[in-house]
N, C-alpha and C. Protein backbone atom coordinates (compact mmCIF):
# COMPACT_ATOMS: atom_id res chain seq x y z
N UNK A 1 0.82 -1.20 0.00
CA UNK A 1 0.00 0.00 0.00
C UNK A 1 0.86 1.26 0.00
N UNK A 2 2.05 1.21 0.69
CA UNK A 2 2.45 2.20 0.35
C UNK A 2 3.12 2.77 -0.80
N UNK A 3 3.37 1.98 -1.60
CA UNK A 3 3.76 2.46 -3.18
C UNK A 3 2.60 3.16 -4.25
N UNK A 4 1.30 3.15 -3.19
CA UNK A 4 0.38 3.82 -3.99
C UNK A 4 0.32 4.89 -4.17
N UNK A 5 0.28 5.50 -4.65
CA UNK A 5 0.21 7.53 -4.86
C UNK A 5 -0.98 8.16 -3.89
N UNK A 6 -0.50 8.42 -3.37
CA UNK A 6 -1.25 9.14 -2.50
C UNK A 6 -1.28 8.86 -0.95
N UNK A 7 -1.43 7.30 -0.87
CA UNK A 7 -1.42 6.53 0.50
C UNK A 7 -0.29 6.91 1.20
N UNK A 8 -0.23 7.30 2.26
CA UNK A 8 0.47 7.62 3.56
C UNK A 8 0.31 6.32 4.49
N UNK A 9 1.21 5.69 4.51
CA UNK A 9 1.30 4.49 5.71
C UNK A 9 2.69 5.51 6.97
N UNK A 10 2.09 5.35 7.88
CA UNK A 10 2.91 5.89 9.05
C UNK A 10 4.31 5.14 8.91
N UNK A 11 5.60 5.07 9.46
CA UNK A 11 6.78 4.48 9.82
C UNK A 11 6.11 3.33 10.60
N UNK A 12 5.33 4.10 11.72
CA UNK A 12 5.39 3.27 12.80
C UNK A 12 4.17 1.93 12.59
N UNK A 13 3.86 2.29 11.19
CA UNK A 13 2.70 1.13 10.99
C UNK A 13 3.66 -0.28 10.43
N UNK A 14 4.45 0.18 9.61
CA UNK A 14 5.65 -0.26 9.07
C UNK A 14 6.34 -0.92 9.67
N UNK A 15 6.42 -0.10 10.54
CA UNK A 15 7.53 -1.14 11.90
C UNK A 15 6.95 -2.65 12.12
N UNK A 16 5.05 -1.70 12.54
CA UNK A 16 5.37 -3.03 13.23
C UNK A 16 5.01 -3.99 12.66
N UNK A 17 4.29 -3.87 11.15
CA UNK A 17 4.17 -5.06 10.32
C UNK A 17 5.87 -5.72 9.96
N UNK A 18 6.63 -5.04 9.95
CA UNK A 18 7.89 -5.89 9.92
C UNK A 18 8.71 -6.26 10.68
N UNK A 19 8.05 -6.15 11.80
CA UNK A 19 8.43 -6.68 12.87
C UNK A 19 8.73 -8.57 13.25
N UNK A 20 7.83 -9.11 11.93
CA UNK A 20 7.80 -10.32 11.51
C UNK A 20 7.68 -10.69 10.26
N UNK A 21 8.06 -12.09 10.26
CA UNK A 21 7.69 -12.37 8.44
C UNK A 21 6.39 -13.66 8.53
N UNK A 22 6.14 -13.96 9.68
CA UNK A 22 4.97 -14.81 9.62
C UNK A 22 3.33 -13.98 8.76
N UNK A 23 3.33 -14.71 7.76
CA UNK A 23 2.00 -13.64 7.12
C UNK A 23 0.64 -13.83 8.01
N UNK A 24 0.29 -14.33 8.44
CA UNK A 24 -0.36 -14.71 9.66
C UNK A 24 -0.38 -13.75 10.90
N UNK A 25 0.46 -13.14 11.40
CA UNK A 25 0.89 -12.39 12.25
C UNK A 25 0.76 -11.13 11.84
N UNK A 26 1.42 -11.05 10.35
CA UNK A 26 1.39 -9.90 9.84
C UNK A 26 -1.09 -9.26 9.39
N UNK A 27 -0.76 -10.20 9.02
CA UNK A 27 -2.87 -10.06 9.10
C UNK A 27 -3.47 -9.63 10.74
N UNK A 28 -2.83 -10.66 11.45
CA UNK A 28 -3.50 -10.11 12.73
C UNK A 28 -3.16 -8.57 13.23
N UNK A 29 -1.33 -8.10 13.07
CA UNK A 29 -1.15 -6.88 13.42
C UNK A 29 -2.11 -5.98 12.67
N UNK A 30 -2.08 -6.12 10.92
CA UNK A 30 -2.90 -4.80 10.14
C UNK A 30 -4.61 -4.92 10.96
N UNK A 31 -5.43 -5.54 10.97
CA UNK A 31 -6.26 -5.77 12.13
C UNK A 31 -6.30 -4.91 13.32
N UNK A 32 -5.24 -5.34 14.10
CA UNK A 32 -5.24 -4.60 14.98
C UNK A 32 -5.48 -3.23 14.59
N UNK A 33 -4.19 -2.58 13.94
CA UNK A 33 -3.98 -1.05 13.70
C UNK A 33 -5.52 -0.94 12.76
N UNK A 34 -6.40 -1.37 12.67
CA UNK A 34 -7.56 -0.86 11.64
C UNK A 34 -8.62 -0.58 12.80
N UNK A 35 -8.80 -1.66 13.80
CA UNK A 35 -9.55 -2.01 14.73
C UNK A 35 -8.76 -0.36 15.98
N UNK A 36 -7.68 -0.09 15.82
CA UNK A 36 -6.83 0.98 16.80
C UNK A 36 -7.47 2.33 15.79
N UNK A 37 -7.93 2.29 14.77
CA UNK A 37 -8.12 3.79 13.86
C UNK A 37 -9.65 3.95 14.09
N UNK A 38 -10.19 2.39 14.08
CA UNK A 38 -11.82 2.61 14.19
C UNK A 38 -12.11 3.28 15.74
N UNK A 39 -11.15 2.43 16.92
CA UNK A 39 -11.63 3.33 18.28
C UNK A 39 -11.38 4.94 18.27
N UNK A 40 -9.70 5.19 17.41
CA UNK A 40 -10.03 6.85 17.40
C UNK A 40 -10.83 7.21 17.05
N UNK A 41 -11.54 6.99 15.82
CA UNK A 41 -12.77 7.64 14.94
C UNK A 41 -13.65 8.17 15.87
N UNK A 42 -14.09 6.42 16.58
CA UNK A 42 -15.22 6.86 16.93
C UNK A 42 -15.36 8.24 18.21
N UNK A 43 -13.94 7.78 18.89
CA UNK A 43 -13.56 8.99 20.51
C UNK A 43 -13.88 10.15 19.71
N UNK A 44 -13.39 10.76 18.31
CA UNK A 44 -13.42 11.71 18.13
C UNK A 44 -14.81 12.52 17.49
N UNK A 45 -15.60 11.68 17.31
CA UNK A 45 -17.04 11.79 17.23
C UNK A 45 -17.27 12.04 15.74
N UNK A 46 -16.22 11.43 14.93
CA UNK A 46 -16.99 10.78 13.13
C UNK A 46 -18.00 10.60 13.21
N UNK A 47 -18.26 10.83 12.04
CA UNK A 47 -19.74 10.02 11.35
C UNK A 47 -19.98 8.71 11.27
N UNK A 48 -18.58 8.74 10.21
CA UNK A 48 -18.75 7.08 9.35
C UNK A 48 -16.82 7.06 8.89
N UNK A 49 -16.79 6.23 8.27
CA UNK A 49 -15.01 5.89 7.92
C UNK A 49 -15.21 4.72 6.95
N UNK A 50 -14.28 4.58 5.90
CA UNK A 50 -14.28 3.74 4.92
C UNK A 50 -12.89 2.68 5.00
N UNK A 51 -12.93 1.57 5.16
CA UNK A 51 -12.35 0.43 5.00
C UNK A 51 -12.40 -0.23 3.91
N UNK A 52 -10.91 -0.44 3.56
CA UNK A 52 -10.50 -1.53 2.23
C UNK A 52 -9.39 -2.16 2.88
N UNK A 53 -9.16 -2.95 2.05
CA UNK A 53 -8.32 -4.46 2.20
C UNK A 53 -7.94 -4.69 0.42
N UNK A 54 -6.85 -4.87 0.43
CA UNK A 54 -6.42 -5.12 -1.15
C UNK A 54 -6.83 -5.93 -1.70
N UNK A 55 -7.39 -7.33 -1.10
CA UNK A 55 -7.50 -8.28 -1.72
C UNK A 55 -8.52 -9.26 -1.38
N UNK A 56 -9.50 -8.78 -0.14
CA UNK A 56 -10.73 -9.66 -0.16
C UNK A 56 -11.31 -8.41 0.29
N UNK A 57 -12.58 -8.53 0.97
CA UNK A 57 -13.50 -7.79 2.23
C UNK A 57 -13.78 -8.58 3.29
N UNK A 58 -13.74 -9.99 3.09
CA UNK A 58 -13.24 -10.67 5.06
C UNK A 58 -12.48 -10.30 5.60
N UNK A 59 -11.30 -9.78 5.60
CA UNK A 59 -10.40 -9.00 6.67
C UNK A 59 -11.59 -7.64 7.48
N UNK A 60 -11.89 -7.47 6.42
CA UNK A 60 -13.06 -6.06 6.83
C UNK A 60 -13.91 -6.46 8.05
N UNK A 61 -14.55 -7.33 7.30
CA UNK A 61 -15.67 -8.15 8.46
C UNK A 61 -14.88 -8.88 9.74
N UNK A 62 -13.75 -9.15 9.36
CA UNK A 62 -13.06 -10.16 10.56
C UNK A 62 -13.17 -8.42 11.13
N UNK A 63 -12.49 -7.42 10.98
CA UNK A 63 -12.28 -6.76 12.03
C UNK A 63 -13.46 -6.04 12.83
N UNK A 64 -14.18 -6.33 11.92
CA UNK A 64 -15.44 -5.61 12.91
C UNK A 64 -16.07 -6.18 13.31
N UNK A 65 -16.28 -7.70 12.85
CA UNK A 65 -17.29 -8.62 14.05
C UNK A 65 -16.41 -9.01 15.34
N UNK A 66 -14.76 -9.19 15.32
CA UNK A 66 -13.89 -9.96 16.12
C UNK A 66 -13.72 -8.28 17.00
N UNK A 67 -13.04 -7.08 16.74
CA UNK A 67 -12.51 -6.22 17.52
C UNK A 67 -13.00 -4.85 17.89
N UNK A 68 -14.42 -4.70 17.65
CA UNK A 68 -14.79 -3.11 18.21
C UNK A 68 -16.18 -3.88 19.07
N UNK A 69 -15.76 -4.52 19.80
CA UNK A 69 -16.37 -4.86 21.45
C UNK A 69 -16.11 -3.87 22.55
């Protein structure tokens, strides 16, 4: 994603997806940090926010049925 024009991925998102090479691990961290952007949203009193995933929309759904409890 970040070779896309326009997309801004933080360092520190970076980090910590390479923090490993298990792709497995690496799915659960991006998760996390999506499930960590949806709690700011909402603290900061958004509307709504748009989620993609490069390559399915179950990551989408995994993160919102599994992590905004």
């Amino acid at each position: 994603m970040r070779d896309v024009p326009g997309v801004v991925v933080p360092d520190e998102v970076v980090q910590r997806l390479g923090a490993t090479d298990d792709v497995e691990e690496q799915i659960r961290i991006g998760q996390q940090v999506a499930a960590e952007q949806i709690h700011h949203i909402r603290d900061e009193g958004w509307s709504g926010l748009y989620l993609m995933s490069p390559a399915s929309h179950r990551p989408v759904l995994d993160v919102l049925r599994s992590r905004l409890s």
